[in-house]
Protein backbone atom coordinates (compact mmCIF):
# COMPACT_ATOMS: atom_id res chain seq x y z
CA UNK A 1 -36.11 53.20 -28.65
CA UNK A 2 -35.45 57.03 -27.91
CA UNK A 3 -37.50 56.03 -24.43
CA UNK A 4 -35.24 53.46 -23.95
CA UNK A 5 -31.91 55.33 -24.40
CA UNK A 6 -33.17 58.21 -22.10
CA UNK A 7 -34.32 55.91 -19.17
CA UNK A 8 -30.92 54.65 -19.88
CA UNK A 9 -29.37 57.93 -19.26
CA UNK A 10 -31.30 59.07 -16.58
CA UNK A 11 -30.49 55.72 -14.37
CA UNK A 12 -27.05 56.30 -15.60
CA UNK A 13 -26.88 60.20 -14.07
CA UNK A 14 -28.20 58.81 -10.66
CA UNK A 15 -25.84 55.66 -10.35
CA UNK A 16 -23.35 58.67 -10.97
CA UNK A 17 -24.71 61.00 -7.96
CA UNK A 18 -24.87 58.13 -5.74
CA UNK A 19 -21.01 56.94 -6.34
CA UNK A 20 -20.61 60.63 -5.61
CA UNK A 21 -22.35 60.70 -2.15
CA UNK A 22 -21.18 57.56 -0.92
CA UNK A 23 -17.57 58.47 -1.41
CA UNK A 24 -18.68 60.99 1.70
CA UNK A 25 -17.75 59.97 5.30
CA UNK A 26 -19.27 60.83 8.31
CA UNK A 27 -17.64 63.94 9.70
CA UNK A 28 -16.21 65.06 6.40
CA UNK A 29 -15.57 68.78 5.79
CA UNK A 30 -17.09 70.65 3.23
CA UNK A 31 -15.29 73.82 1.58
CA UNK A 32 -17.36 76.17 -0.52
CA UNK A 33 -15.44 78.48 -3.31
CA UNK A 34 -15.41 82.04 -2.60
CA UNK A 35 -16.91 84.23 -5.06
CA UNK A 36 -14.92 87.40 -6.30
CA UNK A 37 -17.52 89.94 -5.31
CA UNK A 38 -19.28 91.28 -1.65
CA UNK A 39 -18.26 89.08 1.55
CA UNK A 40 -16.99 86.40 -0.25
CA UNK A 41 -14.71 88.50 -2.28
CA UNK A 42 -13.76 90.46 1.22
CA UNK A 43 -12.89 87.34 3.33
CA UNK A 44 -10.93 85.76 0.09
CA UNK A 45 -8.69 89.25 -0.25
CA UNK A 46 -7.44 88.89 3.59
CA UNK A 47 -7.36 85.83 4.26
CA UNK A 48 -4.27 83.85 2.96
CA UNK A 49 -4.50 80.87 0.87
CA UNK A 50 -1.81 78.53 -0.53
CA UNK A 51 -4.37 76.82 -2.61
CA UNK A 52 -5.62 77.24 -6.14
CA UNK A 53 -9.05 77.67 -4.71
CA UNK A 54 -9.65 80.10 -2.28
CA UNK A 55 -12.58 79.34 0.31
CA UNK A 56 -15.51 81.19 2.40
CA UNK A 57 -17.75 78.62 3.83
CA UNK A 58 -17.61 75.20 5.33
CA UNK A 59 -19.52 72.97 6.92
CA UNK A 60 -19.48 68.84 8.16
CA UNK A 61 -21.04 65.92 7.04
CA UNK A 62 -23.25 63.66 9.49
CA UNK A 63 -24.02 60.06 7.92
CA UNK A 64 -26.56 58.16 9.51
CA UNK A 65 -28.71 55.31 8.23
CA UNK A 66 -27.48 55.62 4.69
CA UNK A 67 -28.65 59.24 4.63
CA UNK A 68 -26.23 62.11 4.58
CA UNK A 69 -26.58 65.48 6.45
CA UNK A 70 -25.07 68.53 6.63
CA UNK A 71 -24.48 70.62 9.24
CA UNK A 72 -23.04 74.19 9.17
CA UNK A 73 -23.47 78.32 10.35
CA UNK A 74 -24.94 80.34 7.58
CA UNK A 75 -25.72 83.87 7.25
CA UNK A 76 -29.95 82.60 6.05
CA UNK A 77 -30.32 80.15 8.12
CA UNK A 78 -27.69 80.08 11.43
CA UNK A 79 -26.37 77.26 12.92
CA UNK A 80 -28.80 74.57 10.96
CA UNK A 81 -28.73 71.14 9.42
CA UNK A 82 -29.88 70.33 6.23
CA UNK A 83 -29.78 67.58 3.53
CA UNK A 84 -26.46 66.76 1.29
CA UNK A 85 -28.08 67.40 -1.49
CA UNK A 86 -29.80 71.19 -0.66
CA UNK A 87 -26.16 72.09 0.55
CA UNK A 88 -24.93 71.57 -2.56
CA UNK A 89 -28.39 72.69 -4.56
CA UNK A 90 -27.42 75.99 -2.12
CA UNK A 91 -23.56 76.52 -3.75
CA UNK A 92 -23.97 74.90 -7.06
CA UNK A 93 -22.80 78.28 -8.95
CA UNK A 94 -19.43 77.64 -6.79
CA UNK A 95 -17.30 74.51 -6.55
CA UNK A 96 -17.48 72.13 -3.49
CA UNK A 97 -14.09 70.38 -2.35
CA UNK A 98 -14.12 67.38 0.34
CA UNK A 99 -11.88 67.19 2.95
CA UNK A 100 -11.19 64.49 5.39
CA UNK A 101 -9.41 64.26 8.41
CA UNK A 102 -6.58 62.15 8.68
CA UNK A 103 -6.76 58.58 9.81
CA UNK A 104 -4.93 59.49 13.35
CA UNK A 105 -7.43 62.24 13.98
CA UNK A 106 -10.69 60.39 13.06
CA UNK A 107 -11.09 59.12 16.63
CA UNK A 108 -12.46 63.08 17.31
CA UNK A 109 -15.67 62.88 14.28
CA UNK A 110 -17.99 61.80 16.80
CA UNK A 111 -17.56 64.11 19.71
CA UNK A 112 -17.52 66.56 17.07
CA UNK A 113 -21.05 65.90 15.58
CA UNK A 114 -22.20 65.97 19.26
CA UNK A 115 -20.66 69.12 19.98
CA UNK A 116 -22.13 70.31 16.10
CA UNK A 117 -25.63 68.85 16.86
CA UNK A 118 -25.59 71.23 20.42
CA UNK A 119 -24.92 74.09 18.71
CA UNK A 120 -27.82 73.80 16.35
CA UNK A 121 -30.44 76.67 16.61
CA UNK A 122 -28.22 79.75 17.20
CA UNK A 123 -28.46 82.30 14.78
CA UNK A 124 -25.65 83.89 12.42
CA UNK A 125 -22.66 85.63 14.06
CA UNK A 126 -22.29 88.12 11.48
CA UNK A 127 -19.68 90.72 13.02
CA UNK A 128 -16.87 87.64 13.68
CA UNK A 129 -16.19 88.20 16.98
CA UNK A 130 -16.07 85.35 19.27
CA UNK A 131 -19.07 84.99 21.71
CA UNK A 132 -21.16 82.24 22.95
CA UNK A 133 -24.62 83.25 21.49
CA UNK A 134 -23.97 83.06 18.02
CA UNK A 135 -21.28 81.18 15.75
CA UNK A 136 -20.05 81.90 12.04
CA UNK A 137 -19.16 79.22 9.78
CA UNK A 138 -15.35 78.41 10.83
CA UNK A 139 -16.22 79.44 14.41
CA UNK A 140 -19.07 76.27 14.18
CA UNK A 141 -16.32 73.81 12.85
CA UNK A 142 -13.61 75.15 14.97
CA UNK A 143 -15.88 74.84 17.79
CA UNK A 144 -17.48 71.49 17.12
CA UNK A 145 -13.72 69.97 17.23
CA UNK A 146 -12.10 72.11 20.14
CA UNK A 147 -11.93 69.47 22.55
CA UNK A 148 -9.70 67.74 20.26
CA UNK A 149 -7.55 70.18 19.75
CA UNK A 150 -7.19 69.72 15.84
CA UNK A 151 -7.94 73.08 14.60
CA UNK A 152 -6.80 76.36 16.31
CA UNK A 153 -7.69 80.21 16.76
CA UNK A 154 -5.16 83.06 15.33
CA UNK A 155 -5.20 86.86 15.44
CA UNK A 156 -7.77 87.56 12.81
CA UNK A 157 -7.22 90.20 10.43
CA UNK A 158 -8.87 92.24 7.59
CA UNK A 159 -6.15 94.54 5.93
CA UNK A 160 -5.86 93.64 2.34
CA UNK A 161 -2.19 92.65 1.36
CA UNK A 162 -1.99 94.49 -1.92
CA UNK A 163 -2.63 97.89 -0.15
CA UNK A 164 -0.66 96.95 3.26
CA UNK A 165 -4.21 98.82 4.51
CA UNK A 166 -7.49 97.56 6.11
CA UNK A 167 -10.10 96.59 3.49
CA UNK A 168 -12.51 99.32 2.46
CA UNK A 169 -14.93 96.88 2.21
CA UNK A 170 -14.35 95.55 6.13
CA UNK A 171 -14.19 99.74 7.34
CA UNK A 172 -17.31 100.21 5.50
CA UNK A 173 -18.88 96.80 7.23
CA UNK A 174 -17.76 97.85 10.95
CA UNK A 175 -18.88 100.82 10.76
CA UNK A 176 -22.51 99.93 9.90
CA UNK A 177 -22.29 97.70 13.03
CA UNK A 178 -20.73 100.24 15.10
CA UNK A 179 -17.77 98.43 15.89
CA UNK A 180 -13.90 98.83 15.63
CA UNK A 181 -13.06 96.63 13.30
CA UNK A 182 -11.65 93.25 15.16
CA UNK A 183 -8.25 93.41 13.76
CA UNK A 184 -5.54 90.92 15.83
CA UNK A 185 -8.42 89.34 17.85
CA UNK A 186 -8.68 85.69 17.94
CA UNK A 187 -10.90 83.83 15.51
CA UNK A 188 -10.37 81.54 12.59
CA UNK A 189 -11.22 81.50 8.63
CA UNK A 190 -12.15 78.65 6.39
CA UNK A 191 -8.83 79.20 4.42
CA UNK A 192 -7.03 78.81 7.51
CA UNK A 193 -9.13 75.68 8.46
CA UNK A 194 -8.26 73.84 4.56
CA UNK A 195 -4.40 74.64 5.76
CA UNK A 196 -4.65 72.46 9.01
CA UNK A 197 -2.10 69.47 8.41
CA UNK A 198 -4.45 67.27 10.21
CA UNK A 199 -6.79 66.78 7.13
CA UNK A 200 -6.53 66.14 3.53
CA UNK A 201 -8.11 67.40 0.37
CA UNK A 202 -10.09 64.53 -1.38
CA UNK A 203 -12.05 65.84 -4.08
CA UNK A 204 -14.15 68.74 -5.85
CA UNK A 205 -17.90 67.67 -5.54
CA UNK A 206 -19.26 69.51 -8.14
């Protein structure tokens, strides 16, 4: 009987994850939860946020043949696609929130995952300044829809709003690269990508 119940269970659990993946569209955007501390705690103090949650990553969703993808720049792994379900074994300390664009804009999706699927292969662009060797996260999605004009470069900038001052963190991190830091040059953020009034927060994943 105890066998029983926890078949039972276990069937139920996966019935569960697979209303939960299928509820996914193809080119759906993926916002990860910024932690508090290191880079994720730096981009979340200066970038703004009218949301509860307050974001650092992002990424897009390929379905194809029943068989969800995701594809996304990362500082381990670059520009790179991987399966739904590593993605989210990847940020499963964080939440996950789905966002979709709206129906008017969904003719651009499949340019988009073209444009993505090109870009695959370059590594990490980890001082955030716009080139065409390397991409960071935003910079992939921004790219990957430019065409289509739906989401747009601003002035970037790292001073932390409580001290009207650059982030320590950010002097410290330019410094080590040997750069200026890149403050009013163009580039983009995932908190200023969940903004965009062209898509639409569905749900938290996980």
């Amino acid at each position: 009987m105890k066998q029983i119940y926890l078949i039972f269970i276990l069937v139920l659990i996966q019935n569960c994850t697979a209303l939960k993946y299928d509820e996914i569209q193809n080119g759906d955007l993926l916002f990860v939860e910024a932690k508090k501390e290191n880079l994720s705690g730096a981009i979340s103090r200066v970038t703004e946020n009218d949301n509860s949650i307050s974001f650092d990553h992002i990424a897009i969703a390929e379905r194809k043949n029943n068989k969800i993808n995701v594809l996304d720049a990362s500082v381990k792994n670059g520009s790179s696609k991987s399966s739904l379900k590593a993605f989210l074994n990847n940020h499963n300390d964080t939440k996950v929130v789905l966002y979709r664009l709206k129906s008017q804009y969904q003719y651009s999706i499949s340019d988009a995952l073209l444009k993505a699927n090109s870009m695959l292969g370059k590594p990490y662009n980890t001082a955030y300044v716009l080139n065409e060797n390397s991409y960071y996260c935003s910079d992939f999605i921004e790219r990957s829809f430019r065409d289509a004009h739906i989401f747009e470069l601003k002035p970037m900038t790292f001073i932390n709003p409580k001290t009207g001052k650059i982030d320590e963190f950010w002097l410290k991190f330019y410094k080590n690269l040997g750069l200026e830091v890149p403050e009013g040059k163009l580039g983009c953020n995932p908190n200023g990508l969940s903004k965009s009034y062209k898509i639409k927060k569905i749900k938290v994943l996980n």
